[in-house]
Protein backbone atom coordinates (compact mmCIF):
# COMPACT_ATOMS: atom_id res chain seq x y z
CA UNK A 1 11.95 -212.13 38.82
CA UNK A 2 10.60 -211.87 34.92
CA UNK A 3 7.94 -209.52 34.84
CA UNK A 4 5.68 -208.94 31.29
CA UNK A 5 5.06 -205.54 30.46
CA UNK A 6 1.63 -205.51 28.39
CA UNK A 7 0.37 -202.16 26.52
CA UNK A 8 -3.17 -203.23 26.65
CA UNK A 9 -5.32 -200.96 24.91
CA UNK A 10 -2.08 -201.88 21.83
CA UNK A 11 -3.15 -205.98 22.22
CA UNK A 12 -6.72 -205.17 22.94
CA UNK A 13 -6.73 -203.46 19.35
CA UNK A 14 -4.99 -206.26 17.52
CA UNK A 15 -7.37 -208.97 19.42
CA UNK A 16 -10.53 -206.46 18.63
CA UNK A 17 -9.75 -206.55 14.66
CA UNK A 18 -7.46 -209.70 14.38
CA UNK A 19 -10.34 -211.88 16.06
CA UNK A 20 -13.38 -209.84 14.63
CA UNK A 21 -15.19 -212.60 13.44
CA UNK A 22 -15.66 -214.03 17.19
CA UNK A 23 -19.59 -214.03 18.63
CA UNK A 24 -20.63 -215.58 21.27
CA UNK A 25 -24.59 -215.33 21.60
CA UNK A 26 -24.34 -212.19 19.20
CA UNK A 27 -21.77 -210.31 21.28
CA UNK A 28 -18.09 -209.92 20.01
CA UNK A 29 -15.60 -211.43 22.35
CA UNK A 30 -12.23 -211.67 19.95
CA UNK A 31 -10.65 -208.78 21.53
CA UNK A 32 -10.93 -210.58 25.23
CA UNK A 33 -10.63 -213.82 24.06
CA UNK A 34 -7.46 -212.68 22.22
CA UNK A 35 -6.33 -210.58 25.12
CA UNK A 36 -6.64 -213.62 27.93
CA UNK A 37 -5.30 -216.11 25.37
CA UNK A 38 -1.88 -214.11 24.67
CA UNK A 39 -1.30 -213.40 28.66
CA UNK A 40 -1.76 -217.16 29.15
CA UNK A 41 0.30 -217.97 26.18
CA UNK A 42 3.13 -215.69 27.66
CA UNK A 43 3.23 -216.82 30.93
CA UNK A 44 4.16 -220.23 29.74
CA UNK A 45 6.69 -219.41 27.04
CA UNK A 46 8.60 -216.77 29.35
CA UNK A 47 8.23 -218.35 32.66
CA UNK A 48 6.97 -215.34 33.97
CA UNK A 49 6.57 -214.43 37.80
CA UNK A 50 4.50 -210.87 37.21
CA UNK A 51 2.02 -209.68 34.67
CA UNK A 52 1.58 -205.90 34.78
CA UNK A 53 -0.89 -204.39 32.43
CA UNK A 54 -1.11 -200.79 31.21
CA UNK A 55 -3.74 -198.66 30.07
CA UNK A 56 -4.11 -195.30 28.50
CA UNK A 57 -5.46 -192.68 30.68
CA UNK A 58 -8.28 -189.99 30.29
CA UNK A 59 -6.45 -187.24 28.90
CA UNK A 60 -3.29 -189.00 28.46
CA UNK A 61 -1.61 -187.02 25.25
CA UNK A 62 -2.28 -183.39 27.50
CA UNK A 63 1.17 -183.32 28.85
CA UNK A 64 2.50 -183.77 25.13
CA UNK A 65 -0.24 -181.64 23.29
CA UNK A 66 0.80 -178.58 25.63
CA UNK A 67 4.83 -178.96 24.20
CA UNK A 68 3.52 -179.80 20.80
CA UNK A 69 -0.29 -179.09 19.99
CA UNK A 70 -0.35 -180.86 16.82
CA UNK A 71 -0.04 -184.35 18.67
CA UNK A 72 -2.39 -186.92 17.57
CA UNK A 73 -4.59 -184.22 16.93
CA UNK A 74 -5.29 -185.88 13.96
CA UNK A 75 -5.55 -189.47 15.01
CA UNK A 76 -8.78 -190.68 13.58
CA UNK A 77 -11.15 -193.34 15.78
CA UNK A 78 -9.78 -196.75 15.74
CA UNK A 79 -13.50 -198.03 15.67
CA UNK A 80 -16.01 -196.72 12.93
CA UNK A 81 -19.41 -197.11 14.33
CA UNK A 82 -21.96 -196.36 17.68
CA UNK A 83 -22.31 -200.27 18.04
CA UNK A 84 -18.74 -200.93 17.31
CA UNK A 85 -17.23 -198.25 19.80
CA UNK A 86 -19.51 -199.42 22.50
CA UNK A 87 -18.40 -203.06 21.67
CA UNK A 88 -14.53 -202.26 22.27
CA UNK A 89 -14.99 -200.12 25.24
CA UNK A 90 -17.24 -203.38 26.75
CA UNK A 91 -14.71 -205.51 25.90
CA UNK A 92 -11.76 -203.15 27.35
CA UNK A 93 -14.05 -202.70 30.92
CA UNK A 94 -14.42 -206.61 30.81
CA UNK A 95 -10.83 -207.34 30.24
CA UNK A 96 -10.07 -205.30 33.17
CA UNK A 97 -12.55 -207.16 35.51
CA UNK A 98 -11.04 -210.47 34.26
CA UNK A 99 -7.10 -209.53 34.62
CA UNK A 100 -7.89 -208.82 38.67
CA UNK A 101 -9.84 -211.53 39.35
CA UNK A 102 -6.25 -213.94 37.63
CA UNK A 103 -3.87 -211.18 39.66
CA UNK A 104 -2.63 -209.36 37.02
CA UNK A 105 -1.87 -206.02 38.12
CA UNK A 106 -2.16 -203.25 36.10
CA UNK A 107 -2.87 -199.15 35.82
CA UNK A 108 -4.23 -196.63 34.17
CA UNK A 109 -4.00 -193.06 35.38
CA UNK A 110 -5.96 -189.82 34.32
CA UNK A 111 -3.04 -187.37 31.83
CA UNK A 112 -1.04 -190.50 31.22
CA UNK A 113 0.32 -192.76 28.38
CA UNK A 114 0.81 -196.17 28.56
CA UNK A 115 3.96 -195.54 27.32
CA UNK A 116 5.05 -193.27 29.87
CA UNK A 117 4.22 -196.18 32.27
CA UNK A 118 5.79 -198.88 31.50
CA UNK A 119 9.00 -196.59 30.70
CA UNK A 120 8.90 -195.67 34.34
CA UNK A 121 8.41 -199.31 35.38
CA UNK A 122 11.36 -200.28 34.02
CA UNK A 123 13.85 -197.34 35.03
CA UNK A 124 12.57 -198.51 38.17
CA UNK A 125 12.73 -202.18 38.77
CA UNK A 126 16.50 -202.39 37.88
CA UNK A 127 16.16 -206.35 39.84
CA UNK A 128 13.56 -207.71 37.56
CA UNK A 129 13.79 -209.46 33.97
CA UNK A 130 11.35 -207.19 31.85
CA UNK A 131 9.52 -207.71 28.30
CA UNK A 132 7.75 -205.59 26.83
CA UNK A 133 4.46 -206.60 24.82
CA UNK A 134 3.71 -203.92 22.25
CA UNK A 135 4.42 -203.31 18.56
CA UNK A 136 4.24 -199.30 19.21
CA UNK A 137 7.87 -198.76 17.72
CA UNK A 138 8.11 -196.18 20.91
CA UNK A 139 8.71 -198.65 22.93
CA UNK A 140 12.09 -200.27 21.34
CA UNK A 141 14.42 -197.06 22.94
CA UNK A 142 13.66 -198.93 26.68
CA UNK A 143 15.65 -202.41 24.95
CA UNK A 144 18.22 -202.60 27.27
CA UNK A 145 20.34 -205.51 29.04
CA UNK A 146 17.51 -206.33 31.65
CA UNK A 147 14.56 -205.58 28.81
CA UNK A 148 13.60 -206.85 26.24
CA UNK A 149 10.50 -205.68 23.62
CA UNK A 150 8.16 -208.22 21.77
CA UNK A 151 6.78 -206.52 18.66
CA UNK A 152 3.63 -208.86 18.05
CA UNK A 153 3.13 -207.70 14.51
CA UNK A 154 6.91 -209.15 13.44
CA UNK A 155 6.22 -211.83 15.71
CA UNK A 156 10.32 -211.69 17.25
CA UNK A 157 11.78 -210.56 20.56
CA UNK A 158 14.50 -207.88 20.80
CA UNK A 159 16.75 -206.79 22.47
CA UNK A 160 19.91 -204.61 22.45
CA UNK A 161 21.75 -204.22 19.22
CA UNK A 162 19.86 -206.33 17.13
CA UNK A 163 18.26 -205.31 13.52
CA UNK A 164 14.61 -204.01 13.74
CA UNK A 165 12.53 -203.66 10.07
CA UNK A 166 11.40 -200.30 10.73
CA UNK A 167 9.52 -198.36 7.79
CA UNK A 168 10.43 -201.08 5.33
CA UNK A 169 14.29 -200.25 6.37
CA UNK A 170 16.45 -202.21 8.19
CA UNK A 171 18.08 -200.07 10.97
CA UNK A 172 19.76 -200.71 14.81
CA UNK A 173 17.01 -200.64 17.26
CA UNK A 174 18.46 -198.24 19.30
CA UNK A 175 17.92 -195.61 16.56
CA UNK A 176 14.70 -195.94 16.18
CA UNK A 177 14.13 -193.35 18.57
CA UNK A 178 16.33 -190.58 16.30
CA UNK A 179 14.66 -191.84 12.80
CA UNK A 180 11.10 -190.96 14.81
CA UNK A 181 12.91 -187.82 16.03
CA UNK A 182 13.92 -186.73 12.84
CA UNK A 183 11.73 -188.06 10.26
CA UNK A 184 8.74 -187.36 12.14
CA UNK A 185 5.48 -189.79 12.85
CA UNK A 186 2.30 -189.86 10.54
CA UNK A 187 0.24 -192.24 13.43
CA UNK A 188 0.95 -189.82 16.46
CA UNK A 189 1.09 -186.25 13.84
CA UNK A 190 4.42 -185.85 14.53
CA UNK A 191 5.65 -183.91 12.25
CA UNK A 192 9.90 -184.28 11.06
CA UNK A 193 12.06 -182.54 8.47
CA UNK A 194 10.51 -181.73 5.20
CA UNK A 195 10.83 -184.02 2.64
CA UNK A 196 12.68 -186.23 5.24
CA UNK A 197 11.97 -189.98 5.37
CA UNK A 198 13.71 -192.84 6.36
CA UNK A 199 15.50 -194.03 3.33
CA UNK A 200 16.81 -190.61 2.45
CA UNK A 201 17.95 -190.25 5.66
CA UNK A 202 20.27 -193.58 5.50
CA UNK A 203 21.28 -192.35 2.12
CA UNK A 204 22.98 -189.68 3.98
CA UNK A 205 23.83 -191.50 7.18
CA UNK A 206 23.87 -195.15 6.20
CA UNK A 207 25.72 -196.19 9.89
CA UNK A 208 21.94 -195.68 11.41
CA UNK A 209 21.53 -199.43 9.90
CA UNK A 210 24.11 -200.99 11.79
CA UNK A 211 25.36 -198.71 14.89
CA UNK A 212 24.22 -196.66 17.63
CA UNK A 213 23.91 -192.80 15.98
CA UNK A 214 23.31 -189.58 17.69
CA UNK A 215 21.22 -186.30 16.39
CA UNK A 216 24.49 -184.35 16.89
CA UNK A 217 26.12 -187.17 14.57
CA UNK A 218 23.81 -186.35 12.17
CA UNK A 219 23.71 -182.81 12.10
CA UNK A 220 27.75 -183.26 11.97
CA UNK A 221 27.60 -185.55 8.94
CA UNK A 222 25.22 -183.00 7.44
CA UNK A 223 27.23 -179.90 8.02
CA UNK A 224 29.71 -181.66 6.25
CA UNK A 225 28.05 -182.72 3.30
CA UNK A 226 26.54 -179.21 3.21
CA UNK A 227 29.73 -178.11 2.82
CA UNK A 228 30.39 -179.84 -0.41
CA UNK A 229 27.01 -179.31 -1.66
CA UNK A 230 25.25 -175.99 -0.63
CA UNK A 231 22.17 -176.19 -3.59
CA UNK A 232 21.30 -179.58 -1.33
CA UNK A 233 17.68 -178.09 -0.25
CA UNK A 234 17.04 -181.49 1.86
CA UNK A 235 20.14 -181.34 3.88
CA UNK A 236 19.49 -177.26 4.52
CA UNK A 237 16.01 -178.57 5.64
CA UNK A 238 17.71 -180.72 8.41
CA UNK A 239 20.48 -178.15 9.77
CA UNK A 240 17.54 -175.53 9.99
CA UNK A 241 15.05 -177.31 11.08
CA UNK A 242 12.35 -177.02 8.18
CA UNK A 243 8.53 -178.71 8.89
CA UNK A 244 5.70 -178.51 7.42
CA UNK A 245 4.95 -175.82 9.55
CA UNK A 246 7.88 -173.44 8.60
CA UNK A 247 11.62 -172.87 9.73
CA UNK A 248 11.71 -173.92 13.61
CA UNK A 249 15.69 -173.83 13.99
CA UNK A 250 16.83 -175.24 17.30
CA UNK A 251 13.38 -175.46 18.89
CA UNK A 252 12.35 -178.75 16.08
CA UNK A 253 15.14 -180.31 17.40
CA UNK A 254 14.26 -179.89 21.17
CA UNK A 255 10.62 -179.59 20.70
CA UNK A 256 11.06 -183.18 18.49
CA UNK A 257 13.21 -184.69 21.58
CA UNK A 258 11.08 -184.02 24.45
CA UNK A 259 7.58 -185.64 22.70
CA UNK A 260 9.52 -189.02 21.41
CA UNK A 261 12.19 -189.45 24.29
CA UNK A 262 10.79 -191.71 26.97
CA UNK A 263 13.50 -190.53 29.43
CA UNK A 264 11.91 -188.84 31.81
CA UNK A 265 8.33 -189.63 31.67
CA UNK A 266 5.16 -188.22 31.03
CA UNK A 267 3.39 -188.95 34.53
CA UNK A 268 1.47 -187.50 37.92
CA UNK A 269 2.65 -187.61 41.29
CA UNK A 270 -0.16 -190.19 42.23
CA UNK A 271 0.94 -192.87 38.54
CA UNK A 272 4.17 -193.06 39.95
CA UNK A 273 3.30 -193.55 43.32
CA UNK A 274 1.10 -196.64 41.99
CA UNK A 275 3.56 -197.75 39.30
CA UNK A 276 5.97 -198.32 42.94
CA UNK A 277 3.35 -200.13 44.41
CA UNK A 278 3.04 -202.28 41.22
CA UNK A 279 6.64 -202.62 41.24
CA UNK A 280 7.61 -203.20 44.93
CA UNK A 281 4.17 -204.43 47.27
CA UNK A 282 2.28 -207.35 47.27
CA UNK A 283 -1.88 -207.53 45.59
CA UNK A 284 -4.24 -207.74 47.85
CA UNK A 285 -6.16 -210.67 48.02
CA UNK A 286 -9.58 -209.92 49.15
CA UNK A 287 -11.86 -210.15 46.44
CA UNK A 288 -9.77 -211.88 44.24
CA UNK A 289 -10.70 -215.58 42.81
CA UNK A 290 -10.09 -217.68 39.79
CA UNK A 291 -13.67 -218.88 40.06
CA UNK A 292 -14.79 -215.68 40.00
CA UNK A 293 -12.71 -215.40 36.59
CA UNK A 294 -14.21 -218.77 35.27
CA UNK A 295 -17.62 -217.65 35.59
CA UNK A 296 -17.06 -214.69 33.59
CA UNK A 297 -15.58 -216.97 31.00
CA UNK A 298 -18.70 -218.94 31.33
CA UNK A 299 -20.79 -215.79 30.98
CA UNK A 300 -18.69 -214.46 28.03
CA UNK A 301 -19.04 -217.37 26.44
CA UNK A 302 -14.74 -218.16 26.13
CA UNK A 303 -14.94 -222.03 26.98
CA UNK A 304 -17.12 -222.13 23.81
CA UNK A 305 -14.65 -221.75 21.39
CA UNK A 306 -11.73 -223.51 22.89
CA UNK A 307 -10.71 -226.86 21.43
CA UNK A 308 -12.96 -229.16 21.68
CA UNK A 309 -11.27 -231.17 24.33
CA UNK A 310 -12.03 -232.74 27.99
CA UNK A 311 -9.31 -230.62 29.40
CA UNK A 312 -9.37 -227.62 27.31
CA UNK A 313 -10.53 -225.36 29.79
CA UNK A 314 -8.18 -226.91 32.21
CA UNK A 315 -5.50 -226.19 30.07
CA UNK A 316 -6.88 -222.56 29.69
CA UNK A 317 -7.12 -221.29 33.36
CA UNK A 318 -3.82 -223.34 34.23
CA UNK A 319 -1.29 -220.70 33.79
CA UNK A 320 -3.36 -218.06 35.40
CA UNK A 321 -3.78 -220.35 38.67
CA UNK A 322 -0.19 -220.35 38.28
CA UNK A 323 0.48 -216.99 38.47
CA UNK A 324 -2.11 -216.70 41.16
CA UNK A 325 0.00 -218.77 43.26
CA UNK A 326 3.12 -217.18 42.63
CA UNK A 327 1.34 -213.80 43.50
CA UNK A 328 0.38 -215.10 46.24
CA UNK A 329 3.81 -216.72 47.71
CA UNK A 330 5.07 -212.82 47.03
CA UNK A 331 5.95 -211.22 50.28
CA UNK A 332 3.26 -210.12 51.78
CA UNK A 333 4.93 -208.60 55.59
CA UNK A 334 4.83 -205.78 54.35
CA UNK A 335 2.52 -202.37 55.12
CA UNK A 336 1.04 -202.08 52.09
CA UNK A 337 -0.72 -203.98 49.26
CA UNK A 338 -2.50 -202.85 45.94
CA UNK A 339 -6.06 -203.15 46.30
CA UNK A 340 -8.31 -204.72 44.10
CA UNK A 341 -10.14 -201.61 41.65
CA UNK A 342 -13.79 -200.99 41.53
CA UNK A 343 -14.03 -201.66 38.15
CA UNK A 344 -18.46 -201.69 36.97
């Protein structure tokens, strides 16, 4: 079973801006056109069986903000405008009607990250062939033998052990996690060791490029460089923990840990409740119809810009009839099954 993993408000913001020049009848529809394009697009090139989509949640940074308060408190709008926040939030509700009506599952729960999510998904569905969809660098620590993560922004799929171009550096994947850990995050206001980035960092543990490196590793390697050179105000920043918002000791290093790890997630009772559901049960079909889904496209205006060809818009909707049929085939003797959401 290979199952795509899809942070969706991630592609809806490269579709959104990548595809901003896209009207149809005056309304923008690059970010769903995008969006519907790349699942289709996937579903082909991976032979996929599942399409799960997740969605931030109302709220979803609390849990974080109330370990660390400066988290994304900072984070400025992605959209600038009235007209231009009402157009991506049109386009996000639409997308959402669309991906039920194909049966692509998907969830979004109130306090949550899509992160969190889809890193519970996949601690949890230890039978099923998993990529990831997302270029949030977050994401890479879940590479593992049954998971995969496809950055869209390098445009390559990775998986465990290979090279990642992270901060203009080359490093191992798997310590991307520690460089975000240590060296802090600008987009989520994560603050790391003073005077701390990445290539001063390999300067004093170059093995982070090419082998799997632990905090304690690093505080060992600095200790001992220390030793040799106590007037080194960069390494005493490390072993005691200096921010931007004074000496923190210990409690950067936990503090640090618990915000970027994604090993025990970040989620209500009732998200992973549904994220087993999503993982385990069968959709429901009631209400559910690719015709429904090509008279939105209709409506929306998406046939109009396909190739102009006969079978264009066959070629389109095939790989979502597709996956409707293997949704379909799923088990479905079983007590439960995900109903469709009221989505207005």
């Amino acid at each position: 079973m290979s199952v795509l993993l899809v942070d969706g408000d991630n592609l809806l913001t490269i579709g959104y801006y990548g595809a901003k020049n896209v009207f149809y009848k005056g309304t923008h529809i690059g970010g769903i056109y995008h969006f519907l394009n790349t699942l289709r697009r996937s579903f082909e090139q991976y032979q996929l069986d599942k399409i799960v989509v997740f969605w931030d949640g109302l709220e979803g940074s609390q849990c974080r903000r109330k370990i660390y308060s400066h988290y994304k408190e900072n984070r400025r709008q992605r959209v600038r405008t009235e007209e231009d926040l009402q157009s991506y939030l049109y386009q996000r509700d639409r997308i959402k009607q669309y991906l039920e009506e194909v049966y692509v599952r998907q969830g979004e729960f109130e306090y949550c990250e899509t992160d969190d999510n889809i890193a519970y998904y996949t601690q949890n569905s230890p039978n099923e062939r998993k990529i990831i969809y997302s270029s949030d660098g977050d994401l890479t620590q879940l590479v593992s033998q049954n998971t995969q993560v496809y950055n869209p922004s390098h445009r390559k799929l990775y998986s465990p052990n290979d090279i990642i171009v992270y901060e203009h550096e080359e490093i191992l994947i798997e310590n991307v996690r520690l460089v975000k850990m240590i060296c802090g995050d600008s987009s989520d206001n994560i603050a790391g060791i003073r005077g701390m980035g990445l290539k001063r960092l390999l300067s004093l543990v170059p093995e982070l490029r090419n082998q799997p490196i632990t905090v304690d590793q690093v505080r060992d390697r600095c200790n001992q460089l220390f030793e040799q050179d106590k007037h080194n105000k960069l390494i005493a920043n490390l072993l005691t923990g200096v921010t931007k918002h004074g000496v923190l000791g210990e409690e950067f290093f936990d503090v640090n840990n618990r915000i970027v790890s994604l090993d025990e997630p970040f989620l209500t009772d009732d998200a992973k409740e549904t994220i087993d559901l999503l993982i385990n049960e069968p959709l429901d079909q009631e209400g559910r119809s690719y015709k429904n889904a090509m008279k939105m496209m209709q409506e929306d205006g998406i046939f109009n810009i396909l190739p102009k060809a006969e079978d264009a818009w066959i070629n389109f909707i095939n790989p979502f009839l597709r996956l409707t049929r293997k949704e379909k085939n799923i088990n479905n003797n079983k007590t439960k099954t995900i109903k469709v959401r009221p989505y207005e």
